[in-house]
N, C-alpha and C. Protein backbone atom coordinates (compact mmCIF):
# COMPACT_ATOMS: atom_id res chain seq x y z
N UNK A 1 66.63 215.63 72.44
CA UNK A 1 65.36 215.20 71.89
C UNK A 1 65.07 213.75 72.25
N UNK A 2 66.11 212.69 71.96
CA UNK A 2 65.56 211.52 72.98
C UNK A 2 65.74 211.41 73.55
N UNK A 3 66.06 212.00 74.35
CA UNK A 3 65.51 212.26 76.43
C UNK A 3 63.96 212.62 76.32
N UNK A 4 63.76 213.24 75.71
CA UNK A 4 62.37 213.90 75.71
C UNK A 4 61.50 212.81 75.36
N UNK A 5 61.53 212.42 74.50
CA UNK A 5 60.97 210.98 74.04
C UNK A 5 61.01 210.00 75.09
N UNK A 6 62.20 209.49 75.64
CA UNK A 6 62.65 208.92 76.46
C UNK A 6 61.75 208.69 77.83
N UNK A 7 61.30 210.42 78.69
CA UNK A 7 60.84 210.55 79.01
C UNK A 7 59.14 210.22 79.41
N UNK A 8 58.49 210.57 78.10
CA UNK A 8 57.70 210.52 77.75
C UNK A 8 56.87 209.13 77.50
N UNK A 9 57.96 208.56 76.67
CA UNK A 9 57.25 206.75 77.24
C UNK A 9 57.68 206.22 78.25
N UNK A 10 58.84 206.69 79.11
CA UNK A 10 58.55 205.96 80.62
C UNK A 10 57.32 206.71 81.43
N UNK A 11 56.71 207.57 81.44
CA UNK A 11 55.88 208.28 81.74
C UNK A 11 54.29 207.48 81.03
N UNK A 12 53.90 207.34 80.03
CA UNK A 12 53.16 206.67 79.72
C UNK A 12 53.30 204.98 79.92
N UNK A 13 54.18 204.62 80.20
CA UNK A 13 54.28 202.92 81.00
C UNK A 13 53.58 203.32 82.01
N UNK A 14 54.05 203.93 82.97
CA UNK A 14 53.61 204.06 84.15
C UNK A 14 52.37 204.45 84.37
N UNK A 15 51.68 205.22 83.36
CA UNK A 15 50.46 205.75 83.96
C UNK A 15 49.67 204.11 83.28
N UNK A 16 49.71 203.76 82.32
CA UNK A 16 49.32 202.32 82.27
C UNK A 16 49.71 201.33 83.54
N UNK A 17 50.67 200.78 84.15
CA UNK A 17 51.05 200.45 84.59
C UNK A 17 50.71 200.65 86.36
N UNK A 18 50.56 201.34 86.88
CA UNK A 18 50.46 201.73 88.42
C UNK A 18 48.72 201.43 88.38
N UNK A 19 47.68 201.98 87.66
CA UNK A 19 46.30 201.52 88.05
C UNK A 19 46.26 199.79 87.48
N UNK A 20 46.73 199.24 87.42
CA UNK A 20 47.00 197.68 87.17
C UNK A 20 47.36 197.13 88.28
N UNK A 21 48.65 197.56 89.11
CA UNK A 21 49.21 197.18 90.00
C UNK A 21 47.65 197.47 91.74
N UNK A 22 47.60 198.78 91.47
CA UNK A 22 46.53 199.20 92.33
C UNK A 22 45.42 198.35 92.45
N UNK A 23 44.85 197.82 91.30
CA UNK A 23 43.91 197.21 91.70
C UNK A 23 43.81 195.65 93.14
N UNK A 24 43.08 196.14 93.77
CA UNK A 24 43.39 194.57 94.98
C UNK A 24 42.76 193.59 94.38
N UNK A 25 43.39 192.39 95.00
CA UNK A 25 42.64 190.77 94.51
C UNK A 25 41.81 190.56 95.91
N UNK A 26 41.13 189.51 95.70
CA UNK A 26 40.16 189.08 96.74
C UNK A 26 41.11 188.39 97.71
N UNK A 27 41.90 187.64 97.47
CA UNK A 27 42.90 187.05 98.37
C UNK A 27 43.88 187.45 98.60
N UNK A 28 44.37 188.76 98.22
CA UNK A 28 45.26 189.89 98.80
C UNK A 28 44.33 190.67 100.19
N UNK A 29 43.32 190.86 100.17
CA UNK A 29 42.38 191.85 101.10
C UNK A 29 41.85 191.01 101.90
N UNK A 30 40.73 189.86 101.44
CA UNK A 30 40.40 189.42 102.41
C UNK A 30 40.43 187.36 102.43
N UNK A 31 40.48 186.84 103.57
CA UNK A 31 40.45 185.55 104.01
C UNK A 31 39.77 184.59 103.69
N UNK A 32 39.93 184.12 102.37
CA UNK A 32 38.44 183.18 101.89
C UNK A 32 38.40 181.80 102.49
N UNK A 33 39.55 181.48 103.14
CA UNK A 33 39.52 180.39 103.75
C UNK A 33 38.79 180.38 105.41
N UNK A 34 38.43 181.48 105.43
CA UNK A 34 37.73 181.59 107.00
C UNK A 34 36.42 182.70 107.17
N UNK A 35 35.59 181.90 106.23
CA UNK A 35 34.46 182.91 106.50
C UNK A 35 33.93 182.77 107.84
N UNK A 36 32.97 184.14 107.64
CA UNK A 36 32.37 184.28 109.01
C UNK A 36 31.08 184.75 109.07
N UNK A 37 30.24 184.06 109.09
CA UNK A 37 28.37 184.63 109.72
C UNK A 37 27.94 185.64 110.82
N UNK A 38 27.55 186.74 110.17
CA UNK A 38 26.88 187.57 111.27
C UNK A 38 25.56 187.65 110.95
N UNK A 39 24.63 188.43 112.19
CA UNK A 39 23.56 188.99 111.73
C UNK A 39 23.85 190.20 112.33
N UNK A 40 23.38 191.00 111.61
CA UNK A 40 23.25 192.40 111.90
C UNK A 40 21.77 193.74 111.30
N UNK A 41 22.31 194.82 111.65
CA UNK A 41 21.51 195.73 111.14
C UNK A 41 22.09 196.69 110.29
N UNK A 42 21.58 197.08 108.62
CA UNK A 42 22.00 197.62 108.05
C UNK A 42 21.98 199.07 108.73
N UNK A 43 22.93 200.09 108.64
CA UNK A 43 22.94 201.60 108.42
C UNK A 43 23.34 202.24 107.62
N UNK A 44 24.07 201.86 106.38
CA UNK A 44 23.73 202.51 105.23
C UNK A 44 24.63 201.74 104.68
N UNK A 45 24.06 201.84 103.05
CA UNK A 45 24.40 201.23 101.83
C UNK A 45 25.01 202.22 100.95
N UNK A 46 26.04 202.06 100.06
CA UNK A 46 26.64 203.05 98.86
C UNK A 46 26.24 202.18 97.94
N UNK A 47 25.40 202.68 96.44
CA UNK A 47 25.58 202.02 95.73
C UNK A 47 26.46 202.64 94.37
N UNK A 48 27.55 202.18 94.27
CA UNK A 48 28.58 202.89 93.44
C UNK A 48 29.37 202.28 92.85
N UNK A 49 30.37 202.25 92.11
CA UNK A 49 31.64 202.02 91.46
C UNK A 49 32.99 201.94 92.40
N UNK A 50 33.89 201.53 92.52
CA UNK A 50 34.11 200.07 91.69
C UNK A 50 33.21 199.12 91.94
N UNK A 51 32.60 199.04 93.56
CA UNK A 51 32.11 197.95 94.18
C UNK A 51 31.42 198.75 95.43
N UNK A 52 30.07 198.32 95.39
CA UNK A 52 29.20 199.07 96.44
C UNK A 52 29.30 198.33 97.98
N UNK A 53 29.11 198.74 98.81
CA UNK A 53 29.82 199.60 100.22
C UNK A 53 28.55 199.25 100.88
N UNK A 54 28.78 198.20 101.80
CA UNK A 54 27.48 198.23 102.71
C UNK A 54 27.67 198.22 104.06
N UNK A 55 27.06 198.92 105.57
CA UNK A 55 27.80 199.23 106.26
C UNK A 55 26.30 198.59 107.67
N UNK A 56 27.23 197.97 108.63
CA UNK A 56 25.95 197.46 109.18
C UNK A 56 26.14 197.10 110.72
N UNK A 57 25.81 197.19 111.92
CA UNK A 57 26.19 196.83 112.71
C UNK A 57 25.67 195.58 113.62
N UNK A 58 26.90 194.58 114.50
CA UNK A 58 26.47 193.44 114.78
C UNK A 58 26.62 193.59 116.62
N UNK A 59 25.80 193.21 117.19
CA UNK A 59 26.10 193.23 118.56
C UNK A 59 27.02 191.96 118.87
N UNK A 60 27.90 192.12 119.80
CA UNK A 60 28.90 190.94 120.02
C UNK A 60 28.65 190.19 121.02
N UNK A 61 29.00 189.29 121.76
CA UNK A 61 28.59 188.54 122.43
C UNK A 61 28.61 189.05 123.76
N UNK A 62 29.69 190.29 123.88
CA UNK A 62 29.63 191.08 125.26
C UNK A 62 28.42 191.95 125.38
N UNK A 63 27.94 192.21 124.29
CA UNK A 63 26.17 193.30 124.32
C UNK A 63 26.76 194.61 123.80
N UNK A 64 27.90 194.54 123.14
CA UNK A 64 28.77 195.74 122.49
C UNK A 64 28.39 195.96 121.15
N UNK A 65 27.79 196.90 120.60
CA UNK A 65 27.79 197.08 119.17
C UNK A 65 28.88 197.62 118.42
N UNK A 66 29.52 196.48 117.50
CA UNK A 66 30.50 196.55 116.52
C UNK A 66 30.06 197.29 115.10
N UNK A 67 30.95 197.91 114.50
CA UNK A 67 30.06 198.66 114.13
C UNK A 67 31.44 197.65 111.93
N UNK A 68 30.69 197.09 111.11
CA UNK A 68 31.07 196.58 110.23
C UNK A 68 30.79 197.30 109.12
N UNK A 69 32.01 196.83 108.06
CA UNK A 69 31.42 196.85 106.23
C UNK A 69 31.46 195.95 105.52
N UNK A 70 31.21 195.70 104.48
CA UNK A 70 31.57 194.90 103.27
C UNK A 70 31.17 195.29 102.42
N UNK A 71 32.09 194.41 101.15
CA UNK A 71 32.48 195.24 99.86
C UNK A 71 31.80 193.97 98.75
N UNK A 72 30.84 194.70 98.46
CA UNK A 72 30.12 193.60 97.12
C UNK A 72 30.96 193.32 96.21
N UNK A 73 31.31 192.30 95.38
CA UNK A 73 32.27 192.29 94.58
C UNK A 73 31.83 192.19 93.37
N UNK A 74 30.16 191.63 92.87
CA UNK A 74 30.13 191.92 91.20
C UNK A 74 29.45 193.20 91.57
N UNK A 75 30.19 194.44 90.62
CA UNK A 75 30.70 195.69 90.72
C UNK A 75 28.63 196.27 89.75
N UNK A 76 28.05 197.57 89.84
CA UNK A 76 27.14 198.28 89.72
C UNK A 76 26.42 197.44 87.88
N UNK A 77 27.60 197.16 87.50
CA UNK A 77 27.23 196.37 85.82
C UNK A 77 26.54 195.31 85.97
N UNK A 78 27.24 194.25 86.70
CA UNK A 78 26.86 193.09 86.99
C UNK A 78 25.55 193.04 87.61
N UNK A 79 25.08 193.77 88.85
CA UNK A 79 23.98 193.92 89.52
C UNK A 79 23.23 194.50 88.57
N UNK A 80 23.18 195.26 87.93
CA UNK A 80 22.23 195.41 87.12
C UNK A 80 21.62 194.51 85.64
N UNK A 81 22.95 193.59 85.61
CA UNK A 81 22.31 192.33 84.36
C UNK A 81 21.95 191.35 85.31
N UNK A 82 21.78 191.41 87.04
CA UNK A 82 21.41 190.34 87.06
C UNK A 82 19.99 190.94 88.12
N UNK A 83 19.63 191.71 87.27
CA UNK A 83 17.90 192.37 87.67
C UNK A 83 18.11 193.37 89.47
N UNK A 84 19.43 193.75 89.82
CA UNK A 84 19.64 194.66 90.83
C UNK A 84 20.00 196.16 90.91
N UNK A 85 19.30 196.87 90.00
CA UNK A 85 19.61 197.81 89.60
C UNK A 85 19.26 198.81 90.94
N UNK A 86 20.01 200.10 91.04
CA UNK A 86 20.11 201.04 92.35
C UNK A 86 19.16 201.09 92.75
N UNK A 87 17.35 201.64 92.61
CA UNK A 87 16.80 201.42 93.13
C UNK A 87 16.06 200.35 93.63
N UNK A 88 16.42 199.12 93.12
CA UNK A 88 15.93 197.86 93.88
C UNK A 88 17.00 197.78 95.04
N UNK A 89 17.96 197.68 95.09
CA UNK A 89 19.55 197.86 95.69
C UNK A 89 18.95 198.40 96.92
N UNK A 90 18.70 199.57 96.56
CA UNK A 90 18.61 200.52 97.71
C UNK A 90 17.37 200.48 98.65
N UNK A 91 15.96 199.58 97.81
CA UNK A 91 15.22 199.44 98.59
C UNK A 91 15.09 198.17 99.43
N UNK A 92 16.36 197.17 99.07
CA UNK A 92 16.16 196.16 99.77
C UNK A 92 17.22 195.83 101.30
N UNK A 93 18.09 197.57 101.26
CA UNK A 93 19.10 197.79 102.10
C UNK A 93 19.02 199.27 102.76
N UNK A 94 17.27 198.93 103.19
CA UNK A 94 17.64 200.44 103.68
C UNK A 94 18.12 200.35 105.12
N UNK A 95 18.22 201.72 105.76
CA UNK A 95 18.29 201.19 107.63
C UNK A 95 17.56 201.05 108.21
N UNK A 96 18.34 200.04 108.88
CA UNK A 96 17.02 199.42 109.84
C UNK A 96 17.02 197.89 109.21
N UNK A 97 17.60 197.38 107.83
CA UNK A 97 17.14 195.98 107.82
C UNK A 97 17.77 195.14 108.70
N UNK A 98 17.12 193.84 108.90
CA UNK A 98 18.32 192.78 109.49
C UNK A 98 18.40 191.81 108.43
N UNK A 99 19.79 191.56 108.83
CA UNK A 99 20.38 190.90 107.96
C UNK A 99 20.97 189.78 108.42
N UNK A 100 21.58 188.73 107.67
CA UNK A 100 22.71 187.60 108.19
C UNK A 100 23.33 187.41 107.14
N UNK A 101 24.26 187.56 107.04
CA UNK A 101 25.92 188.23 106.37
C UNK A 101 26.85 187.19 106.33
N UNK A 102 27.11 186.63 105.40
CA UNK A 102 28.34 185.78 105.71
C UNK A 102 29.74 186.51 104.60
N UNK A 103 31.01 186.83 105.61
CA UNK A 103 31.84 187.36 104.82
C UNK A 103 33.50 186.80 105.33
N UNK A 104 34.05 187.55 104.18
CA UNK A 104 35.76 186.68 104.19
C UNK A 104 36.08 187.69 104.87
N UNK A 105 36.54 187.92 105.79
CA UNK A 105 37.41 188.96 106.50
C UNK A 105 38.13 189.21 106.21
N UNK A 106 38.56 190.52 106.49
CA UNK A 106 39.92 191.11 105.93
C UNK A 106 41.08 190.52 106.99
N UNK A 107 42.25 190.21 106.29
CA UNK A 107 43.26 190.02 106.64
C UNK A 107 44.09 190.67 107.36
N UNK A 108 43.62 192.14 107.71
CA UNK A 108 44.12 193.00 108.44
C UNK A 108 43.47 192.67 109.84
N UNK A 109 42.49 192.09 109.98
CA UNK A 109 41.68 191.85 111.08
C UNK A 109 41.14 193.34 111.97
N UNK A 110 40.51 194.06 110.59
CA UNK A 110 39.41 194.83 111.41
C UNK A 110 38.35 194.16 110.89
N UNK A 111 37.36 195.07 110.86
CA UNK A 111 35.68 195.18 111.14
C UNK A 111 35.31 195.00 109.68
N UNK A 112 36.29 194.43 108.56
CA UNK A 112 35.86 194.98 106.99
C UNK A 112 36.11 193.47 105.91
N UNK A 113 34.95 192.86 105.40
CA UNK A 113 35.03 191.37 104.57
C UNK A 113 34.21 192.21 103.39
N UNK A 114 34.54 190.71 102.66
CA UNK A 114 34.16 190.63 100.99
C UNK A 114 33.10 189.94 101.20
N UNK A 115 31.71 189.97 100.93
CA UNK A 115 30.41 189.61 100.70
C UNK A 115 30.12 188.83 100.14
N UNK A 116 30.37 187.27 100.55
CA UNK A 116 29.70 186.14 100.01
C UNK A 116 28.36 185.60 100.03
N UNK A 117 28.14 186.03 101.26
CA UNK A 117 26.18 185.56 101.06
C UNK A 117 25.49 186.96 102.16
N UNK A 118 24.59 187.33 101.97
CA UNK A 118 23.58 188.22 102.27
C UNK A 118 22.06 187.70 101.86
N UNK A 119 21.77 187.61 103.28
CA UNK A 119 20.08 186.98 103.58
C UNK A 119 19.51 188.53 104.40
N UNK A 120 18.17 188.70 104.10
CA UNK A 120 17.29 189.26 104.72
C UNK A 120 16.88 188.73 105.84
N UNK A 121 15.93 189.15 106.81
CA UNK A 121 15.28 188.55 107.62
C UNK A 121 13.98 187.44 107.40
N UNK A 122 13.98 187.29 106.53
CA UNK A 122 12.99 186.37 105.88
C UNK A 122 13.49 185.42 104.89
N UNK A 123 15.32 184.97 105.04
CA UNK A 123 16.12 184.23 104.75
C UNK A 123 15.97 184.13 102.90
N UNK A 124 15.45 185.51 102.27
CA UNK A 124 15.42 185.64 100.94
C UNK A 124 17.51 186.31 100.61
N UNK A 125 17.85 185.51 99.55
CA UNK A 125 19.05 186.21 99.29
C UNK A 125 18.91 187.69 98.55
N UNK A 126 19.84 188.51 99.02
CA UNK A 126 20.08 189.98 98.43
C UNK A 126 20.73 190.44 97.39
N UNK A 127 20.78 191.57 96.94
CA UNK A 127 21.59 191.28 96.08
C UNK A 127 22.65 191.08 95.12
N UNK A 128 21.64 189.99 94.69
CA UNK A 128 22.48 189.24 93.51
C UNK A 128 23.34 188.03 94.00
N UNK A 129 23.85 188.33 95.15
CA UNK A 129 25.32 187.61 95.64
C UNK A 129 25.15 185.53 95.47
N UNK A 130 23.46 185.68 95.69
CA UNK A 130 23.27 184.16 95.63
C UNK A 130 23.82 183.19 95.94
N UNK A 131 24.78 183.38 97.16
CA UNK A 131 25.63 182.38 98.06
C UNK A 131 26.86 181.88 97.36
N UNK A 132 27.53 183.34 96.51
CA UNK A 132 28.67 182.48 95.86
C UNK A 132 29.87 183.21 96.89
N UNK A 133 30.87 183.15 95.69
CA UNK A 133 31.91 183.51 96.29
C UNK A 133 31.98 184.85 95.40
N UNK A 134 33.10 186.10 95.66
CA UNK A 134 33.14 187.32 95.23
C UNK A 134 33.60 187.10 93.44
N UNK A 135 32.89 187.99 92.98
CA UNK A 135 33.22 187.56 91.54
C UNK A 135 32.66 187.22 90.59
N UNK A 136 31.59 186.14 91.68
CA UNK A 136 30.74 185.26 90.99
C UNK A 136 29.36 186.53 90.40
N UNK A 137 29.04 186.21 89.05
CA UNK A 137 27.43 186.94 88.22
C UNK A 137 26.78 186.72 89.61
N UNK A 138 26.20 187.64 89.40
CA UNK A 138 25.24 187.78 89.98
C UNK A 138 23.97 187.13 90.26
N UNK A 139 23.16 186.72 90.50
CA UNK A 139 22.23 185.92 90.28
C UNK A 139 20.45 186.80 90.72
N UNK A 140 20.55 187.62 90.66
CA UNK A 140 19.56 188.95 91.40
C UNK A 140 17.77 188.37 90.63
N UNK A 141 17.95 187.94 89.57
CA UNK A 141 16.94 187.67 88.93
C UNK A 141 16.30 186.03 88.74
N UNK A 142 17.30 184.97 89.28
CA UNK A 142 17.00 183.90 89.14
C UNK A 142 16.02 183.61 90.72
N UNK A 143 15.72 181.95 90.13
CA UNK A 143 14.82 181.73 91.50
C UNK A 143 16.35 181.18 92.38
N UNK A 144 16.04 181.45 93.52
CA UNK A 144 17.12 181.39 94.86
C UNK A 144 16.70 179.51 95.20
N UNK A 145 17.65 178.88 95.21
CA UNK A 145 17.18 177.61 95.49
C UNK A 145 16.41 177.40 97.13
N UNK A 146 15.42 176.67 96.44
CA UNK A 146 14.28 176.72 97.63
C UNK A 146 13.62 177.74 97.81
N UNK A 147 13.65 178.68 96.72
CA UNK A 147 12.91 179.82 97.32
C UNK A 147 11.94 180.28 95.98
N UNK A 148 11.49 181.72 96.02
CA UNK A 148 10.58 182.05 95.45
C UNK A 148 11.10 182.81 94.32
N UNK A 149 10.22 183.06 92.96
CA UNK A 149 10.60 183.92 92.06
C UNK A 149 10.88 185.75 92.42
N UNK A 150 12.41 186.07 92.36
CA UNK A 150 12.41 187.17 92.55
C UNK A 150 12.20 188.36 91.91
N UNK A 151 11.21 189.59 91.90
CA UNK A 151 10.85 190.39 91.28
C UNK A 151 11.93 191.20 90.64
N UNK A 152 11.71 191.71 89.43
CA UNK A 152 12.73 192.67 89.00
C UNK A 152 12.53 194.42 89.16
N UNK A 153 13.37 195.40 88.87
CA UNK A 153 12.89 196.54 89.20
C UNK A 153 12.39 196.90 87.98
């Protein structure tokens, strides 16, 4: 019988325990000490849980299209207290936008960063991200310095 017991709370440590460990940090995944500016063209956006998924491609300096992602980091809650709720989200990332992207690369050194700033083609910020670093509230509803009052959905 306490084996069984025994059992049973090493079994419940662990299931506490392993989605704790799972979760990644920003400076486990990607390079905050070496961001990097692209412009590109969106081809599709996820807007989801944990952290929405934006996927976009940049031509390289050889005339090669690279084909990128990045991972928004204040997660579907946050975007929505800070006036970016899915369908604003989705209408300000459809395909076809251009964009200029600045992100931390992943440390693995593929095609995949954490989303520090996102500009439109009309150098309005997207959203929410408001030129911080990952983590940072959102800012989707404030005025963008130097810029104009942004609408809510």
């Amino acid at each position: 019988m306490k084996i069984s017991k025994m059992h049973l709370v090493s079994a419940a440590l662990l299931s506490i325990g392993i989605p704790a460990v799972a979760h990644h940090g920003t400076g486990t995944s990607y390079d905050l000490s070496k961001p990097i500016t692209l412009q590109g063209t969106v081809t599709e956006f996820h807007y989801a849980n944990p952290h929405p998924q934006l996927f976009f491609d940049v031509t390289n300096e050889k005339g090669a299209v690279v084909h990128w992602s990045g991972e928004f980091y204040p997660n579907p809650s946050q975007l929505v207290q800070g006036g970016w709720g899915k369908k604003r989200s989705e209408a300000a990332l459809t395909p076809g936008t251009k964009i200029t992207i600045t992100v931390a690369p992943s440390r693995a050194g593929t095609q995949v960063g954490a989303i520090l700033k996102l500009l439109n083609e009309k150098g309005d910020v997207l959203l929410g991200v408001a030129g911080g670093g990952p983590g940072e509230v959102p800012q989707g509803g404030a005025t963008p310095p130097g810029g104009s009052e942004q609408k809510k959905e």
